[in-house]
N, C-alpha and C. Protein backbone atom coordinates (compact mmCIF):
# COMPACT_ATOMS: atom_id res chain seq x y z
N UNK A 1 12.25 -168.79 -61.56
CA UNK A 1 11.74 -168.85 -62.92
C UNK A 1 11.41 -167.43 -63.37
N UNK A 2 11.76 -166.85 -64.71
CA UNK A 2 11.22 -165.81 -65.47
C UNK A 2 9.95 -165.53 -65.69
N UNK A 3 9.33 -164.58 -65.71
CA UNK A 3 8.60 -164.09 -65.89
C UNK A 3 8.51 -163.55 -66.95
N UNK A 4 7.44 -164.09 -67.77
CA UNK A 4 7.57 -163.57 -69.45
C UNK A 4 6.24 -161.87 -69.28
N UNK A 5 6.74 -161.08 -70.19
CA UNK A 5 5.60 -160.07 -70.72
C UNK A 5 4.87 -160.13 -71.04
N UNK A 6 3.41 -159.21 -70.66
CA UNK A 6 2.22 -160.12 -71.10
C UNK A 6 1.77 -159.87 -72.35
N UNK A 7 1.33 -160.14 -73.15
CA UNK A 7 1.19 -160.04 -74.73
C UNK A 7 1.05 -158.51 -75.06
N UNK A 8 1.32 -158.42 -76.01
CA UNK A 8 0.66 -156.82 -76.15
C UNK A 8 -0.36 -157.16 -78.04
N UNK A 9 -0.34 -158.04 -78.45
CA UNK A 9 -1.08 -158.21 -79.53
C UNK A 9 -2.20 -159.48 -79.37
N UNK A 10 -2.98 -159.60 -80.20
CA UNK A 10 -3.89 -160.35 -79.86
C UNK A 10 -5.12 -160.79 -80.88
N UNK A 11 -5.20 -161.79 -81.36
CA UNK A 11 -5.95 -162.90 -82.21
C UNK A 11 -7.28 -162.89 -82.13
N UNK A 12 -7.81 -163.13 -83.22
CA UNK A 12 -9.55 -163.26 -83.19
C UNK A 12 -9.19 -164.96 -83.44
N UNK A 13 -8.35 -165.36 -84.07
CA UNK A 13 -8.17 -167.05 -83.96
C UNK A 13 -7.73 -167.79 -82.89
N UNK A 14 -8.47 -167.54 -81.89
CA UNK A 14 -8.22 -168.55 -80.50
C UNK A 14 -8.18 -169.60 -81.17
N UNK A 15 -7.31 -171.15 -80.64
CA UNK A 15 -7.06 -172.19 -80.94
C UNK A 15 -7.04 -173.31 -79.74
N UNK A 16 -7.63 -174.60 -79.82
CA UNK A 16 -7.78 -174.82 -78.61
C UNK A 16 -6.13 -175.84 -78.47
N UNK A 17 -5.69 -175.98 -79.75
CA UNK A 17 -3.99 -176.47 -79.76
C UNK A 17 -3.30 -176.34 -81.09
N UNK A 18 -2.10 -176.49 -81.38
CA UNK A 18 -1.50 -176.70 -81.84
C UNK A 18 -0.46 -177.81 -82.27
N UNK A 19 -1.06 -178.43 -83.59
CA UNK A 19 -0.49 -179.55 -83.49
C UNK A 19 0.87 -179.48 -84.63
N UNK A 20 1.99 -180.04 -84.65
CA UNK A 20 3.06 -179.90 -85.45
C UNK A 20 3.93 -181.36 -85.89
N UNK A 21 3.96 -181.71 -87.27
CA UNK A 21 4.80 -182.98 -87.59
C UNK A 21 5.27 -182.80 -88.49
N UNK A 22 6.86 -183.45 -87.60
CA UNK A 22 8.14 -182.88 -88.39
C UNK A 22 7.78 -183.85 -89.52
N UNK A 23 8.76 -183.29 -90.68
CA UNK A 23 9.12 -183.59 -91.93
C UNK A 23 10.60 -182.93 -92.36
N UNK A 24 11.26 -182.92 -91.38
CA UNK A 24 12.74 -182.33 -91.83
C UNK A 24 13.53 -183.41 -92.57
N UNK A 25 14.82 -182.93 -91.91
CA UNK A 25 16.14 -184.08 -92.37
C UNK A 25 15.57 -185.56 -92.34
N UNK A 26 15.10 -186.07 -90.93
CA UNK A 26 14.93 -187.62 -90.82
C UNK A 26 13.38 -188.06 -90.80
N UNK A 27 12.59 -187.30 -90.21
CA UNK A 27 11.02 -187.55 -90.14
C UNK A 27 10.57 -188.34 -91.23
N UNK A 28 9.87 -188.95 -91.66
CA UNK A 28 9.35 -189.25 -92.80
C UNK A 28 10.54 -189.79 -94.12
N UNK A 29 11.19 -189.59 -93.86
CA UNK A 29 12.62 -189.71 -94.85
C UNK A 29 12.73 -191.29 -95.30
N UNK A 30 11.70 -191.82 -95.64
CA UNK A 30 11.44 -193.40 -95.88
C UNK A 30 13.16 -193.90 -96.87
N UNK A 31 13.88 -192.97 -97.87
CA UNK A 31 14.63 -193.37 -98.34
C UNK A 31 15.84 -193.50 -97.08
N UNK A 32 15.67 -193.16 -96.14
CA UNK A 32 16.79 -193.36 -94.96
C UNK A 32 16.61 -194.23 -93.74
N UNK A 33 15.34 -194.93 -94.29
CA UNK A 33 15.15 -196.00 -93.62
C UNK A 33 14.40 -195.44 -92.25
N UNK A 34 13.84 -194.35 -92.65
CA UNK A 34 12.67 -194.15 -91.08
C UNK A 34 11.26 -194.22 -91.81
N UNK A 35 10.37 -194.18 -90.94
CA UNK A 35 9.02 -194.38 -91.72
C UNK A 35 8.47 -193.35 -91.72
N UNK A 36 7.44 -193.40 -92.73
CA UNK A 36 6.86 -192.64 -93.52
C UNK A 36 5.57 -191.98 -92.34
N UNK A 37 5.34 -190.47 -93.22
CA UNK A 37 4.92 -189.27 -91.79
C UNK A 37 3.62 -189.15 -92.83
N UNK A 38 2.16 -189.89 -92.75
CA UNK A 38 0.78 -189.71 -93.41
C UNK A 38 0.16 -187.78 -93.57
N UNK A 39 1.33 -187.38 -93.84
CA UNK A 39 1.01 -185.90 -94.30
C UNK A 39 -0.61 -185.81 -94.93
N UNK A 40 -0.57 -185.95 -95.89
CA UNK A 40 -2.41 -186.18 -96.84
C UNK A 40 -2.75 -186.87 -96.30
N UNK A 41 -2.80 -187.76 -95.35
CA UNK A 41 -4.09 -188.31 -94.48
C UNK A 41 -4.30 -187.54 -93.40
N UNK A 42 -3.18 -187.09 -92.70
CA UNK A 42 -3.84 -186.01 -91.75
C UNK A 42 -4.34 -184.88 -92.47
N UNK A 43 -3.84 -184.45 -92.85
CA UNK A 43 -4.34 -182.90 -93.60
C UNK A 43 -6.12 -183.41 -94.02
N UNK A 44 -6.24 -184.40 -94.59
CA UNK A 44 -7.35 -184.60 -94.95
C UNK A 44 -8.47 -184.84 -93.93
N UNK A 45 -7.97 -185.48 -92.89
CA UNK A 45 -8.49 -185.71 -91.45
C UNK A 45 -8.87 -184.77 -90.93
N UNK A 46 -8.02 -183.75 -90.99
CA UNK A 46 -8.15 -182.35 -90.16
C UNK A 46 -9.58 -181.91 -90.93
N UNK A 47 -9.30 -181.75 -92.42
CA UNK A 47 -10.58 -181.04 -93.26
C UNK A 47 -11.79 -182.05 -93.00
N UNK A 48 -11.44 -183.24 -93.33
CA UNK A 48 -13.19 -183.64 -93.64
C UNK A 48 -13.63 -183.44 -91.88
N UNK A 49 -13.24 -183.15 -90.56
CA UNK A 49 -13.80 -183.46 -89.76
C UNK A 49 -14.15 -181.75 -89.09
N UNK A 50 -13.61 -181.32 -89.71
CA UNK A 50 -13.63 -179.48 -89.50
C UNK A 50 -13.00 -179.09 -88.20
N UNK A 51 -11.71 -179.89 -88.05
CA UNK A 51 -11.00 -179.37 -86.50
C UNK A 51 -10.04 -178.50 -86.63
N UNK A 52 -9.32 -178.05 -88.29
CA UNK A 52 -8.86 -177.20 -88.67
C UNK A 52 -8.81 -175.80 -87.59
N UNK A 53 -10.22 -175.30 -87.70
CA UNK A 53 -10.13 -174.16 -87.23
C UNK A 53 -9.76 -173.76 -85.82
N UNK A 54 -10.17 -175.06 -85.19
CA UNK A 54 -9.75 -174.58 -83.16
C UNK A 54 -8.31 -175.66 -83.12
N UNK A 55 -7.65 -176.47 -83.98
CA UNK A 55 -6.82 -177.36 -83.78
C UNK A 55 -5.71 -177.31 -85.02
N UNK A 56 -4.98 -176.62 -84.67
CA UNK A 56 -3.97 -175.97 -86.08
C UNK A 56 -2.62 -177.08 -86.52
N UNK A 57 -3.20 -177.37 -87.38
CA UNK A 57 -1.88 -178.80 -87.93
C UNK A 57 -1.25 -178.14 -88.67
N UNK A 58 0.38 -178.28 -88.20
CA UNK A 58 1.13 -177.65 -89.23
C UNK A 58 2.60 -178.49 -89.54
N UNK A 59 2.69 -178.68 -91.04
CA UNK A 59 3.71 -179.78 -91.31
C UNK A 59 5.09 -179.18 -91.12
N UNK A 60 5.84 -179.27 -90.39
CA UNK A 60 7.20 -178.30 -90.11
C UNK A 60 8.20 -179.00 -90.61
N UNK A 61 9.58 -178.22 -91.07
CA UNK A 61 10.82 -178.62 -90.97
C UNK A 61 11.61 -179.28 -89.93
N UNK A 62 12.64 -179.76 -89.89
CA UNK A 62 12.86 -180.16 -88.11
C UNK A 62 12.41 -179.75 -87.40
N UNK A 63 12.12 -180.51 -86.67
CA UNK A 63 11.94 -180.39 -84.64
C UNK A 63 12.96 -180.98 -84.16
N UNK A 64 13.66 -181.92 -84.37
CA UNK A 64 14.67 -182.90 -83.32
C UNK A 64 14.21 -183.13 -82.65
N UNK A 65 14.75 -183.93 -81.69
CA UNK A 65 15.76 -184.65 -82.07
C UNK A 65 15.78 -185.60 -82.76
N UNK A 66 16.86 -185.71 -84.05
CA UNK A 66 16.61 -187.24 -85.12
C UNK A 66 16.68 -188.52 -84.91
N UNK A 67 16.99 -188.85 -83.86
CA UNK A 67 17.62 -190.61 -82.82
C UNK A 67 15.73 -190.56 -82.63
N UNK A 68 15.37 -189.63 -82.19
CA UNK A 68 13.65 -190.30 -81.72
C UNK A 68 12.05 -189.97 -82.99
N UNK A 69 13.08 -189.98 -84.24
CA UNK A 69 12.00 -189.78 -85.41
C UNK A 69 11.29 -190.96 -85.41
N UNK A 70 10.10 -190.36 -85.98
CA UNK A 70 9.10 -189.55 -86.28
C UNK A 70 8.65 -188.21 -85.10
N UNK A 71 9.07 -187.12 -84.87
CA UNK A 71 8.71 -186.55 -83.94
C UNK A 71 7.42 -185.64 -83.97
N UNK A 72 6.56 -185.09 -82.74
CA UNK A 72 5.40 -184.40 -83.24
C UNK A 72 5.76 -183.48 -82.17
N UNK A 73 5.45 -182.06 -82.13
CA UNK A 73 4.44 -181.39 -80.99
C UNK A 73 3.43 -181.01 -80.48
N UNK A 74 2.87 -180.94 -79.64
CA UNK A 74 1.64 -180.51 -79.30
C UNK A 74 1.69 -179.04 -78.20
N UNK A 75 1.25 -178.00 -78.70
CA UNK A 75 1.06 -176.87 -77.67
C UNK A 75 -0.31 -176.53 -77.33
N UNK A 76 -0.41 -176.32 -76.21
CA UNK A 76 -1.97 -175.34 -75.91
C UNK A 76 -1.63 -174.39 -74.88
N UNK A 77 -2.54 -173.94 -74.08
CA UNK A 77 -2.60 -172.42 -72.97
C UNK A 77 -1.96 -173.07 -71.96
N UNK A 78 -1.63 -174.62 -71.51
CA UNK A 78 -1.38 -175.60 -70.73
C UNK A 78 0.16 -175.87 -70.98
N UNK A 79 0.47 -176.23 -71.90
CA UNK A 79 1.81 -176.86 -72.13
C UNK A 79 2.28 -177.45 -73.42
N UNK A 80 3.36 -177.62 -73.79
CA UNK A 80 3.83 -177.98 -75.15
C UNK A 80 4.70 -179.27 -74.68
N UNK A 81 3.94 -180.49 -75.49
CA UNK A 81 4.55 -181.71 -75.48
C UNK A 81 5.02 -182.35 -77.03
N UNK A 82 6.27 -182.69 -76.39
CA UNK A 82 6.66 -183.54 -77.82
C UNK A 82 6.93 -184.85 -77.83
N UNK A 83 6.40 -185.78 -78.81
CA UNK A 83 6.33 -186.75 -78.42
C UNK A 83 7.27 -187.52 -80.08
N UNK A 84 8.17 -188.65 -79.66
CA UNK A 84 9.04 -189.15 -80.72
C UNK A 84 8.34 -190.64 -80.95
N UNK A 85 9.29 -191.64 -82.51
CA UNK A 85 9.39 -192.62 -82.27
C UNK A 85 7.21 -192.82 -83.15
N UNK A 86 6.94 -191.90 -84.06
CA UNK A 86 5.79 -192.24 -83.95
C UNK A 86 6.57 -193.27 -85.69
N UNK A 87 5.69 -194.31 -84.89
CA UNK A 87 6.22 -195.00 -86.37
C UNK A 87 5.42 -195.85 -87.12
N UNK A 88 4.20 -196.23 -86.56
CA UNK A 88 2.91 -197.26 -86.79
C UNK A 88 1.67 -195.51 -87.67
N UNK A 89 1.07 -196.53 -88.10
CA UNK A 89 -0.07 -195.41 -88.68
C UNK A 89 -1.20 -195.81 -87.64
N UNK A 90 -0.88 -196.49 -86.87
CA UNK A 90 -2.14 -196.29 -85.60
C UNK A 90 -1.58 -195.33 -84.83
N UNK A 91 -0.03 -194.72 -84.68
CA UNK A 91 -0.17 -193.04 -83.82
C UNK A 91 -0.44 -192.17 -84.13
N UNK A 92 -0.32 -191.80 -85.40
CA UNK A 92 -0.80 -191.10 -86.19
C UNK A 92 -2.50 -191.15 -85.86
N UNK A 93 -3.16 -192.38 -86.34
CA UNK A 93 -4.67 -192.18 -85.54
C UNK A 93 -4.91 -191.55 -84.24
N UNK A 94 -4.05 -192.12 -83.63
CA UNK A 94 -4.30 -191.76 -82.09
C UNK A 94 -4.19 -190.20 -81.68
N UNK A 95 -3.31 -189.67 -82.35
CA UNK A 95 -3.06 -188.32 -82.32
C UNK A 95 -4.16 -187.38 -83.15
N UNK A 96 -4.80 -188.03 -84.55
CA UNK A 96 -5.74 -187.59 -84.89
C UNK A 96 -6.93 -187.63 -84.28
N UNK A 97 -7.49 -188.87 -83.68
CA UNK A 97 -8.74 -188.88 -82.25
C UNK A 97 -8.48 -187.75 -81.61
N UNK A 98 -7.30 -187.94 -80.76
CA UNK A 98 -7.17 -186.98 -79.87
C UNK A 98 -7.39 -185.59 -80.23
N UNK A 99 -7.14 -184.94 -81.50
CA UNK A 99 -7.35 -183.69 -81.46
C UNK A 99 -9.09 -183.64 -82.14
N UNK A 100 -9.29 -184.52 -82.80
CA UNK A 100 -10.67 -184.62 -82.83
C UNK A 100 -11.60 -184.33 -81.60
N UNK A 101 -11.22 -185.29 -80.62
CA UNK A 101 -12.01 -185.32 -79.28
C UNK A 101 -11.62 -184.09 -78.48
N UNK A 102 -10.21 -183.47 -78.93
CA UNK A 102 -10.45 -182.51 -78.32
C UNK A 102 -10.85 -180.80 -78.86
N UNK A 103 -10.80 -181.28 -80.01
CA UNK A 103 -11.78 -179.82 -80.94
C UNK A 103 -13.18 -179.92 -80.29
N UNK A 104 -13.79 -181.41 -79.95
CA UNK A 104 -15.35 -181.36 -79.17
C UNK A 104 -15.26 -180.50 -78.19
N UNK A 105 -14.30 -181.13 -77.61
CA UNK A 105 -14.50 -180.90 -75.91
C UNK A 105 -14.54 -179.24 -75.80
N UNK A 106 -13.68 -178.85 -76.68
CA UNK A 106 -13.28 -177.22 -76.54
C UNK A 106 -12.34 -176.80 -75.79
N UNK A 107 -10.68 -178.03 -75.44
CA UNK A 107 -9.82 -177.83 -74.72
C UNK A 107 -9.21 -179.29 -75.11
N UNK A 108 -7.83 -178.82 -74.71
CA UNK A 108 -6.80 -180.19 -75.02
C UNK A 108 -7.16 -181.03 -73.83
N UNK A 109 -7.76 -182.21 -74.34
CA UNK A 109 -7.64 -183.33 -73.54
C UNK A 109 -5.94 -184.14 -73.24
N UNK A 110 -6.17 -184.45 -71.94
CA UNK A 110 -5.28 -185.49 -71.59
C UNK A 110 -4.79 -186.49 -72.90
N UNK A 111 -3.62 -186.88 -73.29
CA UNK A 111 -2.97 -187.87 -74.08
C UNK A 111 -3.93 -189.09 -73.79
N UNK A 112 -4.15 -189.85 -74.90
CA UNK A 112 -4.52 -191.33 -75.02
C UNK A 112 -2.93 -192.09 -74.30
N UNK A 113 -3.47 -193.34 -73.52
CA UNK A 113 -1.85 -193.74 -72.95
C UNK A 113 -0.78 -194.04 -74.25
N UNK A 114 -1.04 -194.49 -75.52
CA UNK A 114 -0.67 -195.04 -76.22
C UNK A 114 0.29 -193.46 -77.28
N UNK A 115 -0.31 -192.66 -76.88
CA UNK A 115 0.45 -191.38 -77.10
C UNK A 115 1.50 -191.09 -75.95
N UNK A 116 0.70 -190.99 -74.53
CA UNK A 116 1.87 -190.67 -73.56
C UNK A 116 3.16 -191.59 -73.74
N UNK A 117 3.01 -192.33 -74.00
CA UNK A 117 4.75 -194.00 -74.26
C UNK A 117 5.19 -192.96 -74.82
N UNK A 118 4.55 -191.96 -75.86
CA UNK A 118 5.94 -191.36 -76.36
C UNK A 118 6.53 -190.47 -76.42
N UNK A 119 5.85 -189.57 -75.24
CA UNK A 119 6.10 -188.25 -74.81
C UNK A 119 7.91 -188.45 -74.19
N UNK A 120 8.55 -187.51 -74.82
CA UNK A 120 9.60 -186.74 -74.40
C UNK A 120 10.00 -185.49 -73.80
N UNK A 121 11.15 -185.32 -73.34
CA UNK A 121 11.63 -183.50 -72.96
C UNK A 121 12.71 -183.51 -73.55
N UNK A 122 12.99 -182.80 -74.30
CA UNK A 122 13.69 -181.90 -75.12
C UNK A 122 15.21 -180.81 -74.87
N UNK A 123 14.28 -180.51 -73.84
CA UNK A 123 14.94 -179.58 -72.94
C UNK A 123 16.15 -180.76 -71.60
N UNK A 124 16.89 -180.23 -71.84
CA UNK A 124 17.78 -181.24 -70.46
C UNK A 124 17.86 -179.84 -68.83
N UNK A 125 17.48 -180.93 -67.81
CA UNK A 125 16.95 -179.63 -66.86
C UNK A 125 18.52 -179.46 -66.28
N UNK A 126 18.83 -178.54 -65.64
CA UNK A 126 19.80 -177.94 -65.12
C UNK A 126 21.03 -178.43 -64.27
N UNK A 127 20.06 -179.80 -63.67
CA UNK A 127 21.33 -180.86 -62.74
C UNK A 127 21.33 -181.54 -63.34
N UNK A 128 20.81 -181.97 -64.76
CA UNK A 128 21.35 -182.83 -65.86
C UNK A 128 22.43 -182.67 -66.21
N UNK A 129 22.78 -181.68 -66.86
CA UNK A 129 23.58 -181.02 -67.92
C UNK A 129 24.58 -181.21 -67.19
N UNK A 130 26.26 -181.97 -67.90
CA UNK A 130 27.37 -182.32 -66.70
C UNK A 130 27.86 -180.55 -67.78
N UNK A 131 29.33 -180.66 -65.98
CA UNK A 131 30.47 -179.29 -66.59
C UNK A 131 30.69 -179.27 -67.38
N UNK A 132 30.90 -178.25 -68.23
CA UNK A 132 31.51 -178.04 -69.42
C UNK A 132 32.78 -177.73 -68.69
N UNK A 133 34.10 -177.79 -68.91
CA UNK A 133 35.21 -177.89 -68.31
C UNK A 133 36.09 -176.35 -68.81
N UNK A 134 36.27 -175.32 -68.50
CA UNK A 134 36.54 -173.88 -68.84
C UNK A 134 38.33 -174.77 -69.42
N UNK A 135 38.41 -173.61 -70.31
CA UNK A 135 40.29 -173.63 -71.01
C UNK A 135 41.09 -173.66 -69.83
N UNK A 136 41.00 -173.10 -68.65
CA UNK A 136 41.76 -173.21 -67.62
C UNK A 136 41.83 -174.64 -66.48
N UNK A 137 40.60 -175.55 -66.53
CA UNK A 137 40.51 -176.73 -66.21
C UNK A 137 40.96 -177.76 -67.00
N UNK A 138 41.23 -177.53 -67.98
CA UNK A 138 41.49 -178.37 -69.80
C UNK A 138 43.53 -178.36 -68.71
N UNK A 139 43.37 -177.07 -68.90
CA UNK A 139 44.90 -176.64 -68.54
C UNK A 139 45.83 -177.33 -67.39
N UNK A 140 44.74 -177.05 -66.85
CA UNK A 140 45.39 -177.24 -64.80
C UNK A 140 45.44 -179.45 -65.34
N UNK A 141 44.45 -179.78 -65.77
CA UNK A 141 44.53 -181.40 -65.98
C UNK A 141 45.21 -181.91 -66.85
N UNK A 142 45.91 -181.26 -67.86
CA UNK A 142 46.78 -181.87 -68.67
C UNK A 142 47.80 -181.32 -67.81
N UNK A 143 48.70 -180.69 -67.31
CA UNK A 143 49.75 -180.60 -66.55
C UNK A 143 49.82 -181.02 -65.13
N UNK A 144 48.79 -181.55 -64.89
CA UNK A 144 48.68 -182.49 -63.32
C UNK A 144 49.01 -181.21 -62.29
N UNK A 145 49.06 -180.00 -62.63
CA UNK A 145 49.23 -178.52 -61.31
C UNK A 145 47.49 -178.00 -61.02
């Protein structure tokens, strides 16, 4: 594994996460038959409860993947999870508790289980990924040599 550089700039806005919900191509796109992403209820959630400042909600353009919309992310000092498929306005709650409870705590709490169902990876790991087949294998198999 790489080894990243260690910062050379640096924030007076420590954050205890980062929260992100897509609104691209399919997210929220109710005229395409996916459901609808409570933008002004979170935003409003975030303000009336003052988690804004250690818990940063930000409404983004795609994330992908579109097969598992409604998608969200979550980053902290710990790890960045994305979780699809949010489609009830009780995940949306659940995701709002959670960063509530965890603006208290003063660190990202563990997922509610009802969040983890919808945690995904994004990333495909390395003995996933089949051959890509080079122009010279394309070659050698259409001429049976």
């Amino acid at each position: 594994m790489s080894h990243l550089p260690v910062p050379t700039l640096e924030t007076k806005r420590i954050r205890v996460a980062y929260v992100s919900l897509c609104r691209g191509c399919c997210c929220g796109a109710v005229q395409k038959g996916h459901p609808d992403v409570p933008v002004d209820w979170m935003k409003d959630q975030w303000r009336l409860h003052g988690i804004k400042k250690s818990i940063q909600l930000t409404i983004s353009g795609c994330l992908g993947p579109c097969d598992l919309s409604n998608v969200a992310s979550i980053s902290s000092g710990e790890q960045t999870v994305f979780l699809g498929r949010l489609r009830e306005f009780s995940d949306y709650a659940a995701l709002f508790q959670w960063a509530r409870d965890s603006a208290e705590a003063e660190r990202a709490l563990p997922l509610p289980r009802e969040l983890e169902e919808r945690r995904f990876d994004p990333f495909r790991k390395p003995d996933a990924i089949a051959a890509i087949p080079t122009a010279e294998a394309g070659q050698t198999a259409a001429t049976g040599s």
